[in-house]
N, C-alpha and C. Protein backbone atom coordinates (compact mmCIF):
# COMPACT_ATOMS: atom_id res chain seq x y z
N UNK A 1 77.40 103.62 123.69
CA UNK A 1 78.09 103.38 122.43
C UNK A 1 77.87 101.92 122.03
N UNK A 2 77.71 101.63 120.59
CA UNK A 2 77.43 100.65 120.49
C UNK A 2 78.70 99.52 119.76
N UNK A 3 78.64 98.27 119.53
CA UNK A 3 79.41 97.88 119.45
C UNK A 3 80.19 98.09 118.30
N UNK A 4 79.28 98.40 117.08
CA UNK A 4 80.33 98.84 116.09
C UNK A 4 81.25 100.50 115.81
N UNK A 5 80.37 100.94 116.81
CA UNK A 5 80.99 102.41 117.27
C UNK A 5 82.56 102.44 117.80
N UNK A 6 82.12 101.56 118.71
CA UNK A 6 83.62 100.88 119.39
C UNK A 6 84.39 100.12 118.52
N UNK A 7 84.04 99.46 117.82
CA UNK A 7 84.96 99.03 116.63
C UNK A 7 85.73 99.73 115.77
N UNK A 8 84.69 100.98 115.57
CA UNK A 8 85.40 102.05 114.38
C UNK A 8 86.12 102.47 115.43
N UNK A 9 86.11 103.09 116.56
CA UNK A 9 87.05 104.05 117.56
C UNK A 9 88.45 102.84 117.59
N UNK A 10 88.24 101.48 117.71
CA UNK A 10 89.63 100.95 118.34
C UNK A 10 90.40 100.76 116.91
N UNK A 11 89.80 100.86 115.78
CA UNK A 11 90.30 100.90 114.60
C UNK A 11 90.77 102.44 114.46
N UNK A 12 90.44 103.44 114.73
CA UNK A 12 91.33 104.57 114.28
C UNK A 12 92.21 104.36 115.75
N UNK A 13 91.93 104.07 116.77
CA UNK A 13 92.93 103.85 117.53
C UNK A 13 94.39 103.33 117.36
N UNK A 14 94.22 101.95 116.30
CA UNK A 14 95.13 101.32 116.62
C UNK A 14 95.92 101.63 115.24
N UNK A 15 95.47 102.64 114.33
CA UNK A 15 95.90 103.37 113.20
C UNK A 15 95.79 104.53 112.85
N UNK A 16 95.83 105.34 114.43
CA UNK A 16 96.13 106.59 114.38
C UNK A 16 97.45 107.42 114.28
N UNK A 17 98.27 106.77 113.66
CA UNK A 17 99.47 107.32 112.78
C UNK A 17 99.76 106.82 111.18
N UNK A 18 98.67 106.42 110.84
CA UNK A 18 98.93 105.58 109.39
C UNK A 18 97.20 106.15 109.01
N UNK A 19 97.64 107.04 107.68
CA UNK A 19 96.77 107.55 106.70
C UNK A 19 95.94 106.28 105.48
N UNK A 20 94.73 105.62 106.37
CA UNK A 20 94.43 104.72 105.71
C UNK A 20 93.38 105.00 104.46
N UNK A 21 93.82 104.05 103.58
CA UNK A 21 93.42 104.60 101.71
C UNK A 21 92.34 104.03 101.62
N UNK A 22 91.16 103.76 103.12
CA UNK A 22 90.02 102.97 102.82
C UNK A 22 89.70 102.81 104.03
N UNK A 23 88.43 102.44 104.73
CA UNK A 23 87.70 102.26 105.40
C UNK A 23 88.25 100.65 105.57
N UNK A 24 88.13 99.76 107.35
CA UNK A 24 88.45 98.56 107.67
C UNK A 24 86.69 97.96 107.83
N UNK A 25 86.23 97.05 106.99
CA UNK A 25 84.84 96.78 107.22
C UNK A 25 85.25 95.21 107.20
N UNK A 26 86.25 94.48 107.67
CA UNK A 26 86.70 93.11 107.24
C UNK A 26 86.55 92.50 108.40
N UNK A 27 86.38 93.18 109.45
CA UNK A 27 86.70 92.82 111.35
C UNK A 27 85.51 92.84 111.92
N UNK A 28 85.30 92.15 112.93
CA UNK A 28 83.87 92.06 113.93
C UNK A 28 84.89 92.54 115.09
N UNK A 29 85.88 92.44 115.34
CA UNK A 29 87.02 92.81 116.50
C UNK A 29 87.98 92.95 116.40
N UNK A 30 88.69 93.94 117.46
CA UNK A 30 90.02 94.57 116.98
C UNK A 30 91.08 93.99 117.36
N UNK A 31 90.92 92.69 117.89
CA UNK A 31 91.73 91.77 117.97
C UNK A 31 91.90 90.31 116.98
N UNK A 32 90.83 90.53 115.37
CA UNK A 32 91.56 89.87 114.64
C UNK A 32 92.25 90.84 113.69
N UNK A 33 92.65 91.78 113.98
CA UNK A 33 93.63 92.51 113.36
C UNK A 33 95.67 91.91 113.33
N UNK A 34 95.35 90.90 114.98
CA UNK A 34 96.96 90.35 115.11
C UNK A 34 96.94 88.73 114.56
N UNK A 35 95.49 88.57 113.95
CA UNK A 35 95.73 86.65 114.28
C UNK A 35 96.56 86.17 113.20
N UNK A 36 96.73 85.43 112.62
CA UNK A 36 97.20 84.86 111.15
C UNK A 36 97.15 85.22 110.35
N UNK A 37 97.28 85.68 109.27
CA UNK A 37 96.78 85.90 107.83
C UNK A 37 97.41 85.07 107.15
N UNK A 38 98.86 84.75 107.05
CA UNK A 38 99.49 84.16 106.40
C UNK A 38 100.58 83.38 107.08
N UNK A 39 101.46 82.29 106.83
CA UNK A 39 102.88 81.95 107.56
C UNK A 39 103.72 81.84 106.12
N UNK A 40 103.62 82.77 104.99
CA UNK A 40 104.33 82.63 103.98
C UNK A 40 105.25 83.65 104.17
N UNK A 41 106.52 83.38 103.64
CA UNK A 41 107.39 84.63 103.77
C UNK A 41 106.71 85.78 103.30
N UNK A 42 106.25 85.88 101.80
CA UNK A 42 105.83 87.07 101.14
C UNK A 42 104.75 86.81 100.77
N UNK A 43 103.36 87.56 100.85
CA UNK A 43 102.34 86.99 100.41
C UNK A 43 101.78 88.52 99.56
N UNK A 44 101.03 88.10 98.05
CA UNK A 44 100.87 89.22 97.40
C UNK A 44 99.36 89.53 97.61
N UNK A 45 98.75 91.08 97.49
CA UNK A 45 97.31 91.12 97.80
C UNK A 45 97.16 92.16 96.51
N UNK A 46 96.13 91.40 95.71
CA UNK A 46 95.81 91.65 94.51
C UNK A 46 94.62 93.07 94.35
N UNK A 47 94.62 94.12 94.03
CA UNK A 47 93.31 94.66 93.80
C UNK A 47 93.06 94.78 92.35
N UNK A 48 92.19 94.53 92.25
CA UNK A 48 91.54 94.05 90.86
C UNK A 48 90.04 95.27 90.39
N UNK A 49 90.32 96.27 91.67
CA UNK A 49 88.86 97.07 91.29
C UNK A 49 88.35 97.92 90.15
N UNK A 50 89.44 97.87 89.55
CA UNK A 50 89.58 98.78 87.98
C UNK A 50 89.19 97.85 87.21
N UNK A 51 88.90 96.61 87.34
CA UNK A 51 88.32 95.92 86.11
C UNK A 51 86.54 95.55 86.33
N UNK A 52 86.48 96.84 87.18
CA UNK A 52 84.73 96.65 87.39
C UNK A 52 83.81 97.50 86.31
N UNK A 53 82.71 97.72 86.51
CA UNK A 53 82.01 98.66 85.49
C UNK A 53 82.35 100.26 86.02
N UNK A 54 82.68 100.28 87.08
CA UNK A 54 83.04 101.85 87.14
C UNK A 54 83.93 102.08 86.76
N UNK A 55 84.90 101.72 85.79
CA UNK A 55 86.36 101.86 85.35
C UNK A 55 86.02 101.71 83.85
N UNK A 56 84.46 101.98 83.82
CA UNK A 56 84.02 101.26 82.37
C UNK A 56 84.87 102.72 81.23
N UNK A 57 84.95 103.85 81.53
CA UNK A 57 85.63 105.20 80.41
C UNK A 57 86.61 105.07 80.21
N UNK A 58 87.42 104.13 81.05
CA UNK A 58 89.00 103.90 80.31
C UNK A 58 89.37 102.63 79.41
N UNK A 59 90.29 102.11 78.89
CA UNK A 59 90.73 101.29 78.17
C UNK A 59 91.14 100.41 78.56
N UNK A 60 90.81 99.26 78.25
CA UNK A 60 91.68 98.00 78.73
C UNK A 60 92.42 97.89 79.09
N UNK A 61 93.07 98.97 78.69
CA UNK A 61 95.61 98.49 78.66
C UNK A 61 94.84 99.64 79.96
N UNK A 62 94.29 100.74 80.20
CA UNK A 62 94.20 101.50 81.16
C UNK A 62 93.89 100.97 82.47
N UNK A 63 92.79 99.94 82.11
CA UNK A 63 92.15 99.25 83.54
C UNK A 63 93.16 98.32 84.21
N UNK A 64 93.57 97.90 82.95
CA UNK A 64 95.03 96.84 83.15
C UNK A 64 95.57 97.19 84.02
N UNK A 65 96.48 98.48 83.74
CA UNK A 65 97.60 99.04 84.32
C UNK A 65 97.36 99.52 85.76
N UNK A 66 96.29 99.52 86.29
CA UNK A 66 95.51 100.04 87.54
C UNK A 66 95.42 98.61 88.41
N UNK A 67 95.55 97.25 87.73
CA UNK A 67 95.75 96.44 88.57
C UNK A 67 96.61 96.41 89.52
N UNK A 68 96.61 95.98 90.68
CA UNK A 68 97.77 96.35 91.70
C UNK A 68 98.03 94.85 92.70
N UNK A 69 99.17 94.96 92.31
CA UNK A 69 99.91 93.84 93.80
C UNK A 69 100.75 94.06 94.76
N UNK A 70 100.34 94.11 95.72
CA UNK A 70 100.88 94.50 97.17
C UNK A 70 101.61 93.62 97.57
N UNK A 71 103.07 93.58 97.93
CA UNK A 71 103.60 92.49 98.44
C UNK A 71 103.61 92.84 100.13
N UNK A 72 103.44 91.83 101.12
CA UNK A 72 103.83 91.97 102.23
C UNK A 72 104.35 90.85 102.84
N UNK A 73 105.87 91.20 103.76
CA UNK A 73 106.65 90.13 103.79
C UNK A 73 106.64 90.39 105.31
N UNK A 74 106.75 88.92 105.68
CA UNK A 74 106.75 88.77 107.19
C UNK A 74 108.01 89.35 107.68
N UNK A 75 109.00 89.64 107.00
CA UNK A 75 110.25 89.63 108.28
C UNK A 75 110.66 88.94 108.72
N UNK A 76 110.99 89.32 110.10
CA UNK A 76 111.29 88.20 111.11
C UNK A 76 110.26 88.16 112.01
N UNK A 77 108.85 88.23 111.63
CA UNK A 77 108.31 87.78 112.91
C UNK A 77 107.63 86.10 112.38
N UNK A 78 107.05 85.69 113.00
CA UNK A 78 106.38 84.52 112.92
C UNK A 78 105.46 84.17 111.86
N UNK A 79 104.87 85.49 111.52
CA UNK A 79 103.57 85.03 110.35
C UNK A 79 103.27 86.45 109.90
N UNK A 80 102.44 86.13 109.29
CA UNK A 80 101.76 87.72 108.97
C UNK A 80 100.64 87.98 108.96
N UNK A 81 100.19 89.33 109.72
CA UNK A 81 98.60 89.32 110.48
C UNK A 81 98.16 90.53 109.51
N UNK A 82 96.87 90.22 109.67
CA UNK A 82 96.03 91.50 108.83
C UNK A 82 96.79 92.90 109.09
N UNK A 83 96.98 93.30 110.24
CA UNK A 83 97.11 94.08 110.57
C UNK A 83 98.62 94.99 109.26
N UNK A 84 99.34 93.81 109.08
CA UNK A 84 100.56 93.85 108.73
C UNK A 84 100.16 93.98 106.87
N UNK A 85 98.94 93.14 106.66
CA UNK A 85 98.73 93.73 105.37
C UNK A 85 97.97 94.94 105.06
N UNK A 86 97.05 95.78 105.92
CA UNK A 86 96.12 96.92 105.87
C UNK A 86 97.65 97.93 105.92
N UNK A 87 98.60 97.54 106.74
CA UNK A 87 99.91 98.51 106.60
C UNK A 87 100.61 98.22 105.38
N UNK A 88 100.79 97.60 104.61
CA UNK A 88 101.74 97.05 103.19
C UNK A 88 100.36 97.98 102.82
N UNK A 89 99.18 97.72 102.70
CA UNK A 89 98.76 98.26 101.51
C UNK A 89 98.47 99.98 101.70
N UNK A 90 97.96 100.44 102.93
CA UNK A 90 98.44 101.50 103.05
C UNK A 90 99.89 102.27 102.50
N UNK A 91 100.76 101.60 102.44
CA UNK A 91 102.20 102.14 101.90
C UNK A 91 102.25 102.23 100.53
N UNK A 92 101.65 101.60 99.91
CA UNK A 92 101.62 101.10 98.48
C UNK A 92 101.14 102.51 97.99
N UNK A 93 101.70 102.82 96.90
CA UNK A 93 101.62 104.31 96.01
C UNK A 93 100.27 103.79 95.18
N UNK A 94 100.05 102.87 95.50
CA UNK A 94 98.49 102.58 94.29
C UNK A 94 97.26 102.90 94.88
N UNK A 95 97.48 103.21 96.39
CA UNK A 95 96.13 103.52 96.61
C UNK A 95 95.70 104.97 96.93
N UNK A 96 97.00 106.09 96.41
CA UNK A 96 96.98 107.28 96.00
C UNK A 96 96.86 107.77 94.74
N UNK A 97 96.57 106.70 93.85
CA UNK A 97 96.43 107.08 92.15
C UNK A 97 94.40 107.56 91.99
N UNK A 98 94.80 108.44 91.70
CA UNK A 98 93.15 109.37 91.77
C UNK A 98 92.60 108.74 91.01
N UNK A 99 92.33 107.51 90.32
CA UNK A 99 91.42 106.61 89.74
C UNK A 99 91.03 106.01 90.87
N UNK A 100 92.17 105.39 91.83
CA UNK A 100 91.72 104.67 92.93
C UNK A 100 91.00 105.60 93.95
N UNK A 101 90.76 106.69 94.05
CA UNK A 101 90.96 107.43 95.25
C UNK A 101 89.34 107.62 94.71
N UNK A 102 88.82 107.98 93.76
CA UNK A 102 87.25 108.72 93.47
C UNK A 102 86.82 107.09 93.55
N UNK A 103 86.99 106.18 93.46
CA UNK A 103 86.54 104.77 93.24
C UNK A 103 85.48 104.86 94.58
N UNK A 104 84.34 104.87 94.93
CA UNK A 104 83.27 105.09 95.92
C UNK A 104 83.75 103.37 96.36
N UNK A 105 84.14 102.51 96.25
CA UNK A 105 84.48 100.86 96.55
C UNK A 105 85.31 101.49 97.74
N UNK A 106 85.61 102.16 99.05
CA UNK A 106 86.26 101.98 99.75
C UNK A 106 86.46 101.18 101.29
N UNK A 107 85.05 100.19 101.25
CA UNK A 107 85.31 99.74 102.34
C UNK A 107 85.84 98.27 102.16
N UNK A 108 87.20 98.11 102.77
CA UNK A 108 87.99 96.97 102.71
C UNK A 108 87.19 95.61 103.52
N UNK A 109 86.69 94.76 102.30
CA UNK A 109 85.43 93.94 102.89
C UNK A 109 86.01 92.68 103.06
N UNK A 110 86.71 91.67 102.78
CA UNK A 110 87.35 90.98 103.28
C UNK A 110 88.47 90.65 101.81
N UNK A 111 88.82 89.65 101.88
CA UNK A 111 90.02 88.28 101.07
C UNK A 111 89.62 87.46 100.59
N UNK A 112 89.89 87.33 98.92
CA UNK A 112 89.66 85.83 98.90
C UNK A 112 90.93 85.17 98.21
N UNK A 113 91.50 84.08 98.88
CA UNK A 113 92.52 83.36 99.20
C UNK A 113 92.97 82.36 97.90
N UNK A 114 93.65 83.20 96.61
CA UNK A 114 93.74 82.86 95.10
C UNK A 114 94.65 80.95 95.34
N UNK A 115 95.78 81.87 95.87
CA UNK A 115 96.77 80.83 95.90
C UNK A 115 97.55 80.46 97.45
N UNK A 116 98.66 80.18 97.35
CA UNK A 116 99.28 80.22 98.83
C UNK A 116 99.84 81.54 99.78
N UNK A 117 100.34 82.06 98.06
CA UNK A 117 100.57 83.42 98.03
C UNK A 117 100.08 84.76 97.59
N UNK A 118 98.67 84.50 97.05
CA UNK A 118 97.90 85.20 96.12
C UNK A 118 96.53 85.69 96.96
N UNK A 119 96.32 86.68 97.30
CA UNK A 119 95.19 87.28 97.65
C UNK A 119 94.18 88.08 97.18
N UNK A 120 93.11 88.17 96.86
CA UNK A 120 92.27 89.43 95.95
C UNK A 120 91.80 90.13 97.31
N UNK A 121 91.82 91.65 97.21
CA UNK A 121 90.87 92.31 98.32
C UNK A 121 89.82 92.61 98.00
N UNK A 122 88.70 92.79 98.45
CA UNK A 122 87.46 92.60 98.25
C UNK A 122 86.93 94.19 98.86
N UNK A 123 86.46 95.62 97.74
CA UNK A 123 85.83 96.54 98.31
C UNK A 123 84.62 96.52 98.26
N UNK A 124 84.01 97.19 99.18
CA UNK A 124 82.54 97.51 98.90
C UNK A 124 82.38 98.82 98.99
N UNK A 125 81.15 99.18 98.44
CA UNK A 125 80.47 100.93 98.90
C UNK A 125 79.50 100.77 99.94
């Protein structure tokens, strides 16, 4: 088995009770799934994929409204790890809206880091 074989296996491993709305392509290892992501109380993760050209048949106010912000709040633990946002956004009712769901963009490719609190997720096909 090779190493990314083992990557995909410890990834449905370690989210084999959580129905994920996308493929994890953001990790070289399944141990930066716990490191940092954030030390903000609440940090928001933006998807923005409806304002691409495959969203080109609907309407502006339509593509608009398909924008989505995920909040995920640390709690009480110390910080907040990827792991803790692939679960916020899994929960999120936006990534069951069948615009999002036929969107072929499902592999969760990494972050890019807007504000302190502001995140864009980044899909690929």
């Amino acid at each position: 088995m090779d190493i990314y074989e083992q990557l995909f296996n410890n990834i449905e491993e370690e989210f084999k009770n959580v129905s994920l709305p996308f493929s994890i392509s953001c990790i070289e290892n399944i141990e930066e799934l716990n490191k940092v992501f954030s030390h903000e109380d609440v940090i928001l993760i933006k998807d923005d994929r409806s304002l691409s050209y495959v969203f080109d048949n609907l309407t502006d106010a339509e593509r608009n409204e398909l924008v989505n912000y995920t909040r995920v709040f640390k709690g009480n633990k110390n910080f907040i790890s990827l792991k803790d946002v692939i679960l916020a956004m899994s929960d999120d009712l936006h990534y069951i809206n069948e615009y999002i769901i036929q969107d072929n963009h499902c592999f969760l490719e990494g972050f890019d880091k807007n504000s302190e609190i502001q995140y864009t997720a980044f899909f690929g096909s």
